[in-house]
Protein backbone atom coordinates (compact mmCIF):
# COMPACT_ATOMS: atom_id res chain seq x y z
CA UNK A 1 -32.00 26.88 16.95
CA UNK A 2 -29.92 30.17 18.27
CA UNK A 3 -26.67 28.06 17.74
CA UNK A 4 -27.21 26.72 14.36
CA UNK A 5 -28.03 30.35 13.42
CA UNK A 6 -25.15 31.67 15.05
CA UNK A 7 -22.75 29.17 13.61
CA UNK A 8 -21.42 30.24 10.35
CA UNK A 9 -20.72 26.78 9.98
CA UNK A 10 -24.50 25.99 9.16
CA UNK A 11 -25.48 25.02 5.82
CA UNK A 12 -28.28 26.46 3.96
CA UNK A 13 -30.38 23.49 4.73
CA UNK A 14 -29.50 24.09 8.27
CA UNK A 15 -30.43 27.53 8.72
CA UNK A 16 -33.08 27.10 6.34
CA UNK A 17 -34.81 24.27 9.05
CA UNK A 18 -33.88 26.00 11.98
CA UNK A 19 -35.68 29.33 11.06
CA UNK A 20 -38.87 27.23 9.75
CA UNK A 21 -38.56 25.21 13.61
CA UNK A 22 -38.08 28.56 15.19
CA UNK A 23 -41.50 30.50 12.57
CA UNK A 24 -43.46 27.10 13.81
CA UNK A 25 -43.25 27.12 17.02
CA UNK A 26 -44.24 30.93 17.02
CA UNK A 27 -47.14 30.13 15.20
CA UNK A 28 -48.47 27.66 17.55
CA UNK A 29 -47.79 29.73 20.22
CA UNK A 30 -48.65 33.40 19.42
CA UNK A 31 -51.25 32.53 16.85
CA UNK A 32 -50.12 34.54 13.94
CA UNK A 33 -49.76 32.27 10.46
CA UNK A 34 -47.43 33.25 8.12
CA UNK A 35 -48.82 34.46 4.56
CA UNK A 36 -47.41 36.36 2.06
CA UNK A 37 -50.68 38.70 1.90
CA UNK A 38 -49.89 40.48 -1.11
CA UNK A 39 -53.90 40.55 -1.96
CA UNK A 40 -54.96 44.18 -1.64
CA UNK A 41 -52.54 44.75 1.37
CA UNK A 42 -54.90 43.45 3.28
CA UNK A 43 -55.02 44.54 7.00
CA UNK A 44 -51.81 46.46 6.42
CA UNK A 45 -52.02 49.65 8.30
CA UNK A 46 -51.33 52.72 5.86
CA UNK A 47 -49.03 55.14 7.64
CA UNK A 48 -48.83 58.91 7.13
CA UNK A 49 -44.55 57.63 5.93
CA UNK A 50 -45.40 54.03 4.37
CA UNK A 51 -47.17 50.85 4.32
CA UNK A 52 -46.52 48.76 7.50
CA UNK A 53 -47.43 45.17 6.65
CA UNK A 54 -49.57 42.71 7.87
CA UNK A 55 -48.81 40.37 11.03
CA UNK A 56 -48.67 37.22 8.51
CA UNK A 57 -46.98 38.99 6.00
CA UNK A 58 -44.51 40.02 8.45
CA UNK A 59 -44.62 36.44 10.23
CA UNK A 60 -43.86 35.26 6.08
CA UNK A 61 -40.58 37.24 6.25
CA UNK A 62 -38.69 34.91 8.69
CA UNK A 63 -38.62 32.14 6.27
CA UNK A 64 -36.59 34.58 3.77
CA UNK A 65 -33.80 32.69 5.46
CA UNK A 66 -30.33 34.94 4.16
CA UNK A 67 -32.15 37.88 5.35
CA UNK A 68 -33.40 36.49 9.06
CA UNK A 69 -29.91 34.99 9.39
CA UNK A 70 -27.66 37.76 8.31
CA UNK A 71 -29.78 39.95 10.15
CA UNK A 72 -30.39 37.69 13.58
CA UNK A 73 -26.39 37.88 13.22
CA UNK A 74 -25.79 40.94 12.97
CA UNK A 75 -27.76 42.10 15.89
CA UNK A 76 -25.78 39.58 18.03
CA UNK A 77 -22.30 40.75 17.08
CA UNK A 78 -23.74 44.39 17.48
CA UNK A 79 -25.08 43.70 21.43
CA UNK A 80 -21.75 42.24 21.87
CA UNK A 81 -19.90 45.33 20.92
CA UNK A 82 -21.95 47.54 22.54
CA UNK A 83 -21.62 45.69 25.90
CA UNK A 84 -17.53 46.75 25.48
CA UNK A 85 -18.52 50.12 24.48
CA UNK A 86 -21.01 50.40 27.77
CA UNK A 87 -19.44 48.24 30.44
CA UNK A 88 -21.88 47.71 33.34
CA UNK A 89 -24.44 49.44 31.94
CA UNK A 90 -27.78 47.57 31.20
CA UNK A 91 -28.10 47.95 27.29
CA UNK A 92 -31.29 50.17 25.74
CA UNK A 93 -32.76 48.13 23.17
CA UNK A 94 -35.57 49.11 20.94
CA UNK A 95 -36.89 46.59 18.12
CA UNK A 96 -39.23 48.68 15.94
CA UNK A 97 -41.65 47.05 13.46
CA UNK A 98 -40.84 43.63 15.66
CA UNK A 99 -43.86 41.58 14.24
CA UNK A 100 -45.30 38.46 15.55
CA UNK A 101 -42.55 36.66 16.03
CA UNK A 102 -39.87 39.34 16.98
CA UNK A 103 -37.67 37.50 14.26
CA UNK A 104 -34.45 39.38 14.95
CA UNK A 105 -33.96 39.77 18.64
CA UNK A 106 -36.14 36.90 20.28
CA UNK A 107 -33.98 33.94 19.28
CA UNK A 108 -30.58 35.80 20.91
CA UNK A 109 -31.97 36.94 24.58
CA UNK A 110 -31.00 32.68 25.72
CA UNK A 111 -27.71 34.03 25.38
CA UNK A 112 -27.84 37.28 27.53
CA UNK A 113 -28.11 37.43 31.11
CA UNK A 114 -31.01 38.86 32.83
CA UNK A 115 -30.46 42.52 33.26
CA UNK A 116 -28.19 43.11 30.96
CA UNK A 117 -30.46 44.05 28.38
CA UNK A 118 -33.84 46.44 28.54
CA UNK A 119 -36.03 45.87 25.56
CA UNK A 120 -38.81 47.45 23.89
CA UNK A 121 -40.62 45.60 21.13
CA UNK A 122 -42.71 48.21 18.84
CA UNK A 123 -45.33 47.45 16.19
CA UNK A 124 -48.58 48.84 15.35
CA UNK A 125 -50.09 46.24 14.86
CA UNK A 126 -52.08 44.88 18.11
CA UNK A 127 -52.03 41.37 17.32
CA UNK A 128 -48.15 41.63 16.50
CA UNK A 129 -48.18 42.44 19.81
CA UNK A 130 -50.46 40.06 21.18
CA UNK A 131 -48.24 37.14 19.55
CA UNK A 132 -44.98 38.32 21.07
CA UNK A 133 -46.79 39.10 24.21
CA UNK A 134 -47.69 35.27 24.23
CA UNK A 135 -44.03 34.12 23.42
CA UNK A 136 -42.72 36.38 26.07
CA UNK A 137 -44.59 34.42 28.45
CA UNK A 138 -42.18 31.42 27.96
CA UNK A 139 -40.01 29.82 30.44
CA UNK A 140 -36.42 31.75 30.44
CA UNK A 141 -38.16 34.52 28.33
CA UNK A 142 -39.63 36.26 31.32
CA UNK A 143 -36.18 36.72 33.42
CA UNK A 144 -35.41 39.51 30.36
CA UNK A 145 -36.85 43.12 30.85
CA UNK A 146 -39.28 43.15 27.83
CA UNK A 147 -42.36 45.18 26.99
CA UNK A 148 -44.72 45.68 24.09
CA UNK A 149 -45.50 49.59 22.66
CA UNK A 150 -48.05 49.65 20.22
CA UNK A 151 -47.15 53.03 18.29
CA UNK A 152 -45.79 54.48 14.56
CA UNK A 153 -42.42 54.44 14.47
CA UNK A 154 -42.31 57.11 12.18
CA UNK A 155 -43.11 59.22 15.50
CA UNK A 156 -42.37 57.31 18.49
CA UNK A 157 -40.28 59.26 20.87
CA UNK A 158 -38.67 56.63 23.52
CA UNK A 159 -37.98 58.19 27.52
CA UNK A 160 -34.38 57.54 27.29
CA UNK A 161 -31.46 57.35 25.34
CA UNK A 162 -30.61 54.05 22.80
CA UNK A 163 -27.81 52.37 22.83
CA UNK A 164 -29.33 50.10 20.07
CA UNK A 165 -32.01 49.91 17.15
CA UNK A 166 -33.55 47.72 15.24
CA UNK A 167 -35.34 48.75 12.24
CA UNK A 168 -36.22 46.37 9.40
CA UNK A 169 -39.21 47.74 7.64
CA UNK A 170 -38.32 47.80 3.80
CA UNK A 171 -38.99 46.30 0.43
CA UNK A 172 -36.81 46.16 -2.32
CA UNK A 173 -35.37 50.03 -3.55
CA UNK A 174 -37.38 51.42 -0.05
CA UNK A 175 -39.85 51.27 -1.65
CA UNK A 176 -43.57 50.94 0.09
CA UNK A 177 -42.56 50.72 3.31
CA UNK A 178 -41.75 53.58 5.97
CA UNK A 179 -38.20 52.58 6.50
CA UNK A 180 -36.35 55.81 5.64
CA UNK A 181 -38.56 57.96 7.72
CA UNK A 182 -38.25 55.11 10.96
CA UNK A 183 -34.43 55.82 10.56
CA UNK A 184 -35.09 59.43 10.39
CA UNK A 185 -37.08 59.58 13.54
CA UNK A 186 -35.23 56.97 15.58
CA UNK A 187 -31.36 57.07 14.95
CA UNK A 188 -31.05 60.77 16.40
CA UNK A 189 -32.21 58.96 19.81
CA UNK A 190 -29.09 57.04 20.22
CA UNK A 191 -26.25 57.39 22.51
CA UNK A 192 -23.58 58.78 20.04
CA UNK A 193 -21.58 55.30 20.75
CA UNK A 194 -25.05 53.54 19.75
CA UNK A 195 -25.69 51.62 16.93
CA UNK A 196 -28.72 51.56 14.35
CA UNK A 197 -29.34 48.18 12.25
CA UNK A 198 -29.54 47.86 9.64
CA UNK A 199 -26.07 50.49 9.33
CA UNK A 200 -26.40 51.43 5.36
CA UNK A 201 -28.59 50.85 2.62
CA UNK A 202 -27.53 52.06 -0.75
CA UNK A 203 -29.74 51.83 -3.88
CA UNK A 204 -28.04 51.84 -7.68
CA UNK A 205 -29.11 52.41 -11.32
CA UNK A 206 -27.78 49.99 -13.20
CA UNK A 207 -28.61 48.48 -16.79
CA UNK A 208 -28.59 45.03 -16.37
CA UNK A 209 -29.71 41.53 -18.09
CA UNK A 210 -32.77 40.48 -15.68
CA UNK A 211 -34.10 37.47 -17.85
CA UNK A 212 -36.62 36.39 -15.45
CA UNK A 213 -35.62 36.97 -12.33
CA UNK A 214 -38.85 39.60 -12.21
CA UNK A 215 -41.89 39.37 -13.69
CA UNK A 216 -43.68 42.17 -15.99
CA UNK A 217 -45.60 43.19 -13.11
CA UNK A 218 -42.43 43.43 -11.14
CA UNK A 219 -43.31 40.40 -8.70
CA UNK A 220 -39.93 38.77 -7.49
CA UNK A 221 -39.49 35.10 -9.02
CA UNK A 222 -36.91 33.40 -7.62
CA UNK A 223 -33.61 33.49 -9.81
CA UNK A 224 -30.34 31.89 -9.40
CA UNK A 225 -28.56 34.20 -6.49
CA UNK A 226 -25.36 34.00 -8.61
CA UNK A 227 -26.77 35.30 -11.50
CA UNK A 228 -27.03 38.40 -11.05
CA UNK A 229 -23.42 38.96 -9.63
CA UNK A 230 -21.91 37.27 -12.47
CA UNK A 231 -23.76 38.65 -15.54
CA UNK A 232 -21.87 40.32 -17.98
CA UNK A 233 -24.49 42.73 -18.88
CA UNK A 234 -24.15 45.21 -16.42
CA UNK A 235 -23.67 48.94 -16.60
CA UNK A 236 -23.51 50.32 -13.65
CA UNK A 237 -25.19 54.27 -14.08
CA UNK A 238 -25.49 55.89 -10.01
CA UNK A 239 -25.93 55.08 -6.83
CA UNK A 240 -28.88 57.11 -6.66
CA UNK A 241 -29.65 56.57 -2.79
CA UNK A 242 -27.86 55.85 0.49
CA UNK A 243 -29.59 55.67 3.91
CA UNK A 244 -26.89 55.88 6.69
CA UNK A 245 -28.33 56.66 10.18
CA UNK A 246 -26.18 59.50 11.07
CA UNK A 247 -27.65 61.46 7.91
CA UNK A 248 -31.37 60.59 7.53
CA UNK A 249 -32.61 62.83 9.90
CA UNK A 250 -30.74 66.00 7.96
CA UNK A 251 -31.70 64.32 4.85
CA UNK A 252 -34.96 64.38 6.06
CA UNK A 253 -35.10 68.35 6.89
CA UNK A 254 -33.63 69.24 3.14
CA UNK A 255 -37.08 67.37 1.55
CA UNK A 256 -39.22 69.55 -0.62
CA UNK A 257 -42.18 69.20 -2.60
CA UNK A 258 -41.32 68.02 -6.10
CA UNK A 259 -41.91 70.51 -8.33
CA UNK A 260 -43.74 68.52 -10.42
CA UNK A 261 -45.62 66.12 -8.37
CA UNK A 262 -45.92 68.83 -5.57
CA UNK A 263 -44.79 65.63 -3.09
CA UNK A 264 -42.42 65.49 -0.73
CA UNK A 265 -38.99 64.38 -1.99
CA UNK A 266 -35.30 63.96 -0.65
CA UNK A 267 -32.90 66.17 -2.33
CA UNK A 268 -32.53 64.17 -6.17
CA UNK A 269 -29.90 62.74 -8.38
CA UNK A 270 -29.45 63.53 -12.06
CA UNK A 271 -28.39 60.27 -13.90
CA UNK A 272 -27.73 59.68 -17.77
CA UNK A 273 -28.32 56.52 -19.46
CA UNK A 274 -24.83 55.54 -20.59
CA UNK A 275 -24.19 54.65 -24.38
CA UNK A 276 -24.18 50.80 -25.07
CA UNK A 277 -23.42 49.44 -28.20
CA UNK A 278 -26.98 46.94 -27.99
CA UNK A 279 -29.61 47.46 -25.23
CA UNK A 280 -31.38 44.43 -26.19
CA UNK A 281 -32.02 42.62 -23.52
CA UNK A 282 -31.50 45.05 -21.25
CA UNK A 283 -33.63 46.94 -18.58
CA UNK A 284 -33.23 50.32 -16.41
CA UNK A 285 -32.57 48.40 -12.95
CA UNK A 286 -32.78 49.17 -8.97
CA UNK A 287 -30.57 47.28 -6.99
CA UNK A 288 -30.32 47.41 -3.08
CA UNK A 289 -27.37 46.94 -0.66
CA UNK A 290 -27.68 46.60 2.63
CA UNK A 291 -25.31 46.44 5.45
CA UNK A 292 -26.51 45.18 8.62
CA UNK A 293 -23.57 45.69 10.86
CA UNK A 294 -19.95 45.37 9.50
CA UNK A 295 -19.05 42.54 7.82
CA UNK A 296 -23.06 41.52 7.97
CA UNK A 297 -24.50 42.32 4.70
CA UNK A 298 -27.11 41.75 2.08
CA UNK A 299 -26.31 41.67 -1.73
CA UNK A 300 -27.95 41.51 -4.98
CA UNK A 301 -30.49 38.60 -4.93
CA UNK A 302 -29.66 37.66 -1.19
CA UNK A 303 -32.68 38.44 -0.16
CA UNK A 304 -36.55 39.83 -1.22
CA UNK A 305 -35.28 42.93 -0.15
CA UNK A 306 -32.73 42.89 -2.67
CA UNK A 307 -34.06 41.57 -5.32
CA UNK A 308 -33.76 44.04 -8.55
CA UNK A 309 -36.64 46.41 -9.47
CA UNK A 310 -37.60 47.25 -12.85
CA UNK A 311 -37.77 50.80 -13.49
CA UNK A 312 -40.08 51.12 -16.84
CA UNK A 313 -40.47 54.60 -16.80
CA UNK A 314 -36.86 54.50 -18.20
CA UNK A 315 -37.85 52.88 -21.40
CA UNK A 316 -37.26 52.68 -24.10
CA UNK A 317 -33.41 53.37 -23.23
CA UNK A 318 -32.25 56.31 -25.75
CA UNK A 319 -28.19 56.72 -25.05
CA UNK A 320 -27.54 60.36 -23.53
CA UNK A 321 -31.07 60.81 -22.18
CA UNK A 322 -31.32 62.36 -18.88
CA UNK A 323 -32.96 62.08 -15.50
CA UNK A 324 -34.18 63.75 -12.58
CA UNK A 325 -34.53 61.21 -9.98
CA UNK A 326 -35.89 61.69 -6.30
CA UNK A 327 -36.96 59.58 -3.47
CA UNK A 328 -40.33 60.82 -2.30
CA UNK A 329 -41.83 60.20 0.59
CA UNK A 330 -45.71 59.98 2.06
CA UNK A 331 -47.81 57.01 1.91
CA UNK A 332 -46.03 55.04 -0.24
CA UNK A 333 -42.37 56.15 -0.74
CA UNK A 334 -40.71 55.58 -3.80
CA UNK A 335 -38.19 56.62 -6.40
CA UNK A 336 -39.91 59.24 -9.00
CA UNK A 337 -38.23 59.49 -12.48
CA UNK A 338 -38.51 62.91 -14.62
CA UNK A 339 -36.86 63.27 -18.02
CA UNK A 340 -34.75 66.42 -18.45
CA UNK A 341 -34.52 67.91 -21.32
CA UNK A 342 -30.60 68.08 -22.73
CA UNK A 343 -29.22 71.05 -23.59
């Protein structure tokens, strides 16, 4: 299964079997069944910095097959490196969020030697825990130096220095989930030759022709992946976000309280909606970019997490009209959208 992953020789179907083999077999074995669970967010655990999902609903995100592959390759080439960067040195590995089936890690540790990598699976969920604990328990799983921490990444403090960390805990346009304010806490914990996956996530304004490739109520259908790179009716506005590492944890110190929601907010944007000659058709967009780890990387429609989000509190579209934008954190992070007035 690690092989056809690994191979960038795989076709879709390939990958696309292997990852539903691999999901399987971590059903049967850790228990956990994988559901999308979008009723109620039910059994989610609300976090003082997000909403961390579900064990199914996290189990459901392996089958999102570009994402679990780009990803499960990008945290391979990134060990790699970092075993040249620390020769001899047993790597520090911490997975946070690491669901049932530890998705992004537990397929690659068949092709590591024992001892050369010490790794710490966190969730908060107990039963995430209780799954992986189960497939840990595996024949040529055990040689590795793995162990479970049930904690909130938002705040988990590890003994020692990282020299790696693995954080996928987003939806589409960070929204919902706590995965700016995991970055903020962990990435300042690395060895300053350490790397944090994903390594950038950048979030755009854009006008763009959506059709249906998301619903009214914003629910991601499941569109042509080409379409949205190749349709002509895009205007590009801002890039109204970007989450690197190096800067969330200063970006995280500059937040103040909105001034007119009173919550918490990273430092915000001002965007205009540019003049078109018809906005028929055409809807006030989020789009999400993600690079994993160098030439690893996520684009429009690859993946759930980067599908497009509707931003209605842009309509109607009025040419010249300006906005305040800010990402705000707390329970449920998300971008907030003031008009300002023009002058």
């Amino acid at each position: 299964m690690c092989d056809t992953i690994l191979d960038e020789a795989s076709s879709p179907a390939e990958l696309g079997d292997a990852l539903q083999a691999f999901s399987s077999l971590c059903s049967d074995i850790g228990g956990v069944q994988p559901n999308p669970s979008f009723d109620a967010w039910a059994q989610d655990a609300l976090l003082d910095s997000g909403v961390a999902i579900n064990p199914e609903a996290a189990a459901h995100c392996a089958g999102d097959y570009q994402r679990s592959v780009v990803f499960i390759r990008g945290v391979h080439a990134a060990i790699n490196r970092l075993k040249q960067r620390f020769p001899g040195t047993p790597l520090e590995i911490l997975y946070a969020g690491c669901g049932p089936f530890a998705t992004l890690l537990l397929p690659l540790l068949g092709k590591f030697e024992p001892g050369e990598l010490n790794i710490s699976l966190l969730d908060i969920h107990q039963r995430s825990l209780d799954s992986v604990e189960c497939l840990l328990a595996q024949p040529g799983i055990r040689a590795h130096r793995v162990r479970t921490i049930r904690n909130d990444a938002c705040h988990y403090e590890h003994p020692v220095k990282l020299h790696l960390v693995i954080c996928e805990t987003m939806q589409k346009s960070l929204e919902q989930e706590p995965q700016f304010a995991v970055t903020a806490n962990l990435a300042p914990q690395l060895w300053p030759a350490g790397i944090f996956i994903p390594e950038l996530i950048e979030v755009t304004l854009q006008l763009a022709e959506l059709g249906d490739a998301v619903s009214t109520d914003n629910t991601p259908l499941q569109p042509d992946p080409a379409a949205g790179a190749k349709s002509p009716g895009r205007h590009p506005i801002a890039t109204i976000f970007t989450l690197s590492p190096r800067h969330a944890a200063e970006q995280l110190h500059g937040a103040r309280p909105n001034p007119y929601t009173n919550k918490l907010e990273l430092a915000p944007v001002f965007v205009e909606i540019p003049r078109v000659d018809d906005y028929t058709g055409l809807d006030a967009v989020l789009f999400t970019r993600i690079v994993v780890f160098e030439r690893y990387r996520l684009g429009d429609y690859d993946a759930q997490i980067t599908l497009p989000l509707r931003c209605p509190e842009l309509l109607p579209l009025t040419s010249g009209k300006r906005y305040r934008v800010g990402y705000q954190l707390g329970t449920y992070p998300r971008f907030d959208f003031a008009p300002v007035q023009n002058d």
